[in-house]
C-alpha atoms as a PDB file:
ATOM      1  CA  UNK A   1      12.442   6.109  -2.451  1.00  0.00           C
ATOM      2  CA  UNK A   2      11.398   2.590  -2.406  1.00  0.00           C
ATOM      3  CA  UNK A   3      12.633  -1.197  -2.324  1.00  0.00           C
ATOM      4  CA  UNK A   4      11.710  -4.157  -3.524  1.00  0.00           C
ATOM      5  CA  UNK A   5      12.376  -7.584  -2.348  1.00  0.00           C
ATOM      6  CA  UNK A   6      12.067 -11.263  -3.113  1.00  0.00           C
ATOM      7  CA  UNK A   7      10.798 -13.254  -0.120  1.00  0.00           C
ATOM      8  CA  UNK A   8       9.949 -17.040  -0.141  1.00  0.00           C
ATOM      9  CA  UNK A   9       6.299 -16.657  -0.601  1.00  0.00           C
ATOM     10  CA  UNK A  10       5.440 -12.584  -1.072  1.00  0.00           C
ATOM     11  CA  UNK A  11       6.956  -9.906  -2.533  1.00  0.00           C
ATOM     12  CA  UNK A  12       8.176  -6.911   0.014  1.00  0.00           C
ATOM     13  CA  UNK A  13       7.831  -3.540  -1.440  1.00  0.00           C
ATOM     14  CA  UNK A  14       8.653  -0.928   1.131  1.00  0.00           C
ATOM     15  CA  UNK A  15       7.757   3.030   0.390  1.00  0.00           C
ATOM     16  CA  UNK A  16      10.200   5.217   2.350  1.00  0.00           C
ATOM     17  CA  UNK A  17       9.385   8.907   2.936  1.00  0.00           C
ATOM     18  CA  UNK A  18      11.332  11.567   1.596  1.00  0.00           C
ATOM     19  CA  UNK A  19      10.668  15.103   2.572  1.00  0.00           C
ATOM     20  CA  UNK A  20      12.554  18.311   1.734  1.00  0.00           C
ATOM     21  CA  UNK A  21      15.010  19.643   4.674  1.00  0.00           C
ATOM     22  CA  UNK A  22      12.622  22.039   7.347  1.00  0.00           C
ATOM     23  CA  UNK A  23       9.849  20.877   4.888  1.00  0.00           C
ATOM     24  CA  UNK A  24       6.874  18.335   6.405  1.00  0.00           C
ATOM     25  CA  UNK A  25       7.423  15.637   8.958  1.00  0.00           C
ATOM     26  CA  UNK A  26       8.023  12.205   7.150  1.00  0.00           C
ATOM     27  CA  UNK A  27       5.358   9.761   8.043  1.00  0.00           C
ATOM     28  CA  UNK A  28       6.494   5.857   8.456  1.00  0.00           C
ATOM     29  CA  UNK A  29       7.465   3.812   5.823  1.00  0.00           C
ATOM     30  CA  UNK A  30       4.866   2.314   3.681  1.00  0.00           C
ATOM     31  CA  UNK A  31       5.260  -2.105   3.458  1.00  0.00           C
ATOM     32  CA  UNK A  32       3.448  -3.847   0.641  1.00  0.00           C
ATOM     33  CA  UNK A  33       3.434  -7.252   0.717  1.00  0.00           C
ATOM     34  CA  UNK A  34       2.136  -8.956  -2.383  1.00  0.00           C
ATOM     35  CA  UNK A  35       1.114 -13.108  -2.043  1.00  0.00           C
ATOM     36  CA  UNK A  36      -0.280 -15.040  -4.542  1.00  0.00           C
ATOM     37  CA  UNK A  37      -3.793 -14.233  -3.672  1.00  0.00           C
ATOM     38  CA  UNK A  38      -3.679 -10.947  -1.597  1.00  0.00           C
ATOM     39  CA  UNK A  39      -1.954  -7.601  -0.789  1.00  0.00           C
ATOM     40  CA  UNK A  40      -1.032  -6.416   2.525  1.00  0.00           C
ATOM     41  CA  UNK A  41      -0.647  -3.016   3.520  1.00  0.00           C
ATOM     42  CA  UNK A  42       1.322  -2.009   6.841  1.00  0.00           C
ATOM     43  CA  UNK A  43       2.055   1.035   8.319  1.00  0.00           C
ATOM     44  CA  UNK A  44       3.066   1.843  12.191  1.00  0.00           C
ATOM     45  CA  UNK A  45       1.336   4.621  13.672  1.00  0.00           C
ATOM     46  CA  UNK A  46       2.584   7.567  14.399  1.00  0.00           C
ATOM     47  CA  UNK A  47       3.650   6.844  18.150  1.00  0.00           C
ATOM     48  CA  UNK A  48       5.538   3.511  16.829  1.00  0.00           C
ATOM     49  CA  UNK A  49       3.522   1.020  19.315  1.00  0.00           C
ATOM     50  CA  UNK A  50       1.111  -0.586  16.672  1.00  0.00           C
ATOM     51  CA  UNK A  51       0.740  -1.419  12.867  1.00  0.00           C
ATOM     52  CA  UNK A  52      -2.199  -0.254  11.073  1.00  0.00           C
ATOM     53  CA  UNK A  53      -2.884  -3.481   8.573  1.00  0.00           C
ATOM     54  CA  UNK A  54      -5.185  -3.335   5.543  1.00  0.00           C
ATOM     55  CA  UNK A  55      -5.680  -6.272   3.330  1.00  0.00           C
ATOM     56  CA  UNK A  56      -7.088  -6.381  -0.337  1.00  0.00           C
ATOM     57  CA  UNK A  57      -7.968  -9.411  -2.402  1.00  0.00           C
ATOM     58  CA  UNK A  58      -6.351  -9.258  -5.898  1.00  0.00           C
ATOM     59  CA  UNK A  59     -10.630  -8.493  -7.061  1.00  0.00           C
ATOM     60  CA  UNK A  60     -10.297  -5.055  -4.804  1.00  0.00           C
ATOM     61  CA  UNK A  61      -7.195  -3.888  -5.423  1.00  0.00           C
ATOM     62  CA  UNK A  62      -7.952  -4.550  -9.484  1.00  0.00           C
ATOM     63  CA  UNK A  63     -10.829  -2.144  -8.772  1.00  0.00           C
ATOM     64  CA  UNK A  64      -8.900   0.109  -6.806  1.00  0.00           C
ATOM     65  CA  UNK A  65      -6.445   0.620  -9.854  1.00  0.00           C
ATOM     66  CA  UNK A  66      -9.562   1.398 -12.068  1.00  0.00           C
ATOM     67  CA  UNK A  67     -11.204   3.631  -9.796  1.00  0.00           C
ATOM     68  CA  UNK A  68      -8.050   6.042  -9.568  1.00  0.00           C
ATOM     69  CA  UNK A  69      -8.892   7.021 -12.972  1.00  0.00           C
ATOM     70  CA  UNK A  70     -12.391   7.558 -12.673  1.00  0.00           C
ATOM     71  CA  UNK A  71     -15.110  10.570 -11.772  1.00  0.00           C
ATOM     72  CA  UNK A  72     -17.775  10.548  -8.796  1.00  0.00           C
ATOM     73  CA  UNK A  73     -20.045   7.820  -8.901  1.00  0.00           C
ATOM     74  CA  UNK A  74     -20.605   3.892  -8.488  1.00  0.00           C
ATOM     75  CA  UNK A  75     -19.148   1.596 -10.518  1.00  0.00           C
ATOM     76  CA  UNK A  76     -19.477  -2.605 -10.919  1.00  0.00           C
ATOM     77  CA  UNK A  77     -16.371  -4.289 -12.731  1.00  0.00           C
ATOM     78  CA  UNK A  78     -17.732  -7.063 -15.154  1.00  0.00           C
ATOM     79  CA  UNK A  79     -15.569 -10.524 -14.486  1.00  0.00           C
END
């Protein structure tokens, strides 16, 4: 399940766990938060005390998107 919403200067996109009854533990949600020249990635660890933060510039996460459809091996995206 997921949710998307409209704030003032991002856009909020937050991946909620789902997990079968007596199946895995759920892990916490998943926020995306998508500005103009950057994407956020949050996540609180497991113990709920801090959030793990990882920020892409719209150049990485283009190459991540490529890259998830490619085999072993180094790559250079021409601009």
């Amino acid at each position: 399940m997921f949710t998307i919403e409209h704030d003032f200067d991002a856009t909020v996109i937050t991946l909620i766990d789902e997990a079968e009854a007596g199946g895995r533990p759920l892990n916490e949600d998943v926020v995306i938060l998508s500005f103009d020249d950057r994407i956020v990635v949050e996540q609180m660890d497991a113990e709920g005390s801090n959030v793990a933060r990882i920020t892409f510039t719209m150049e990485q996460l283009a190459e991540l998107r490529v890259a998830l459809d490619l085999p072993e091996g180094n790559y250079r995206l021409s601009r």
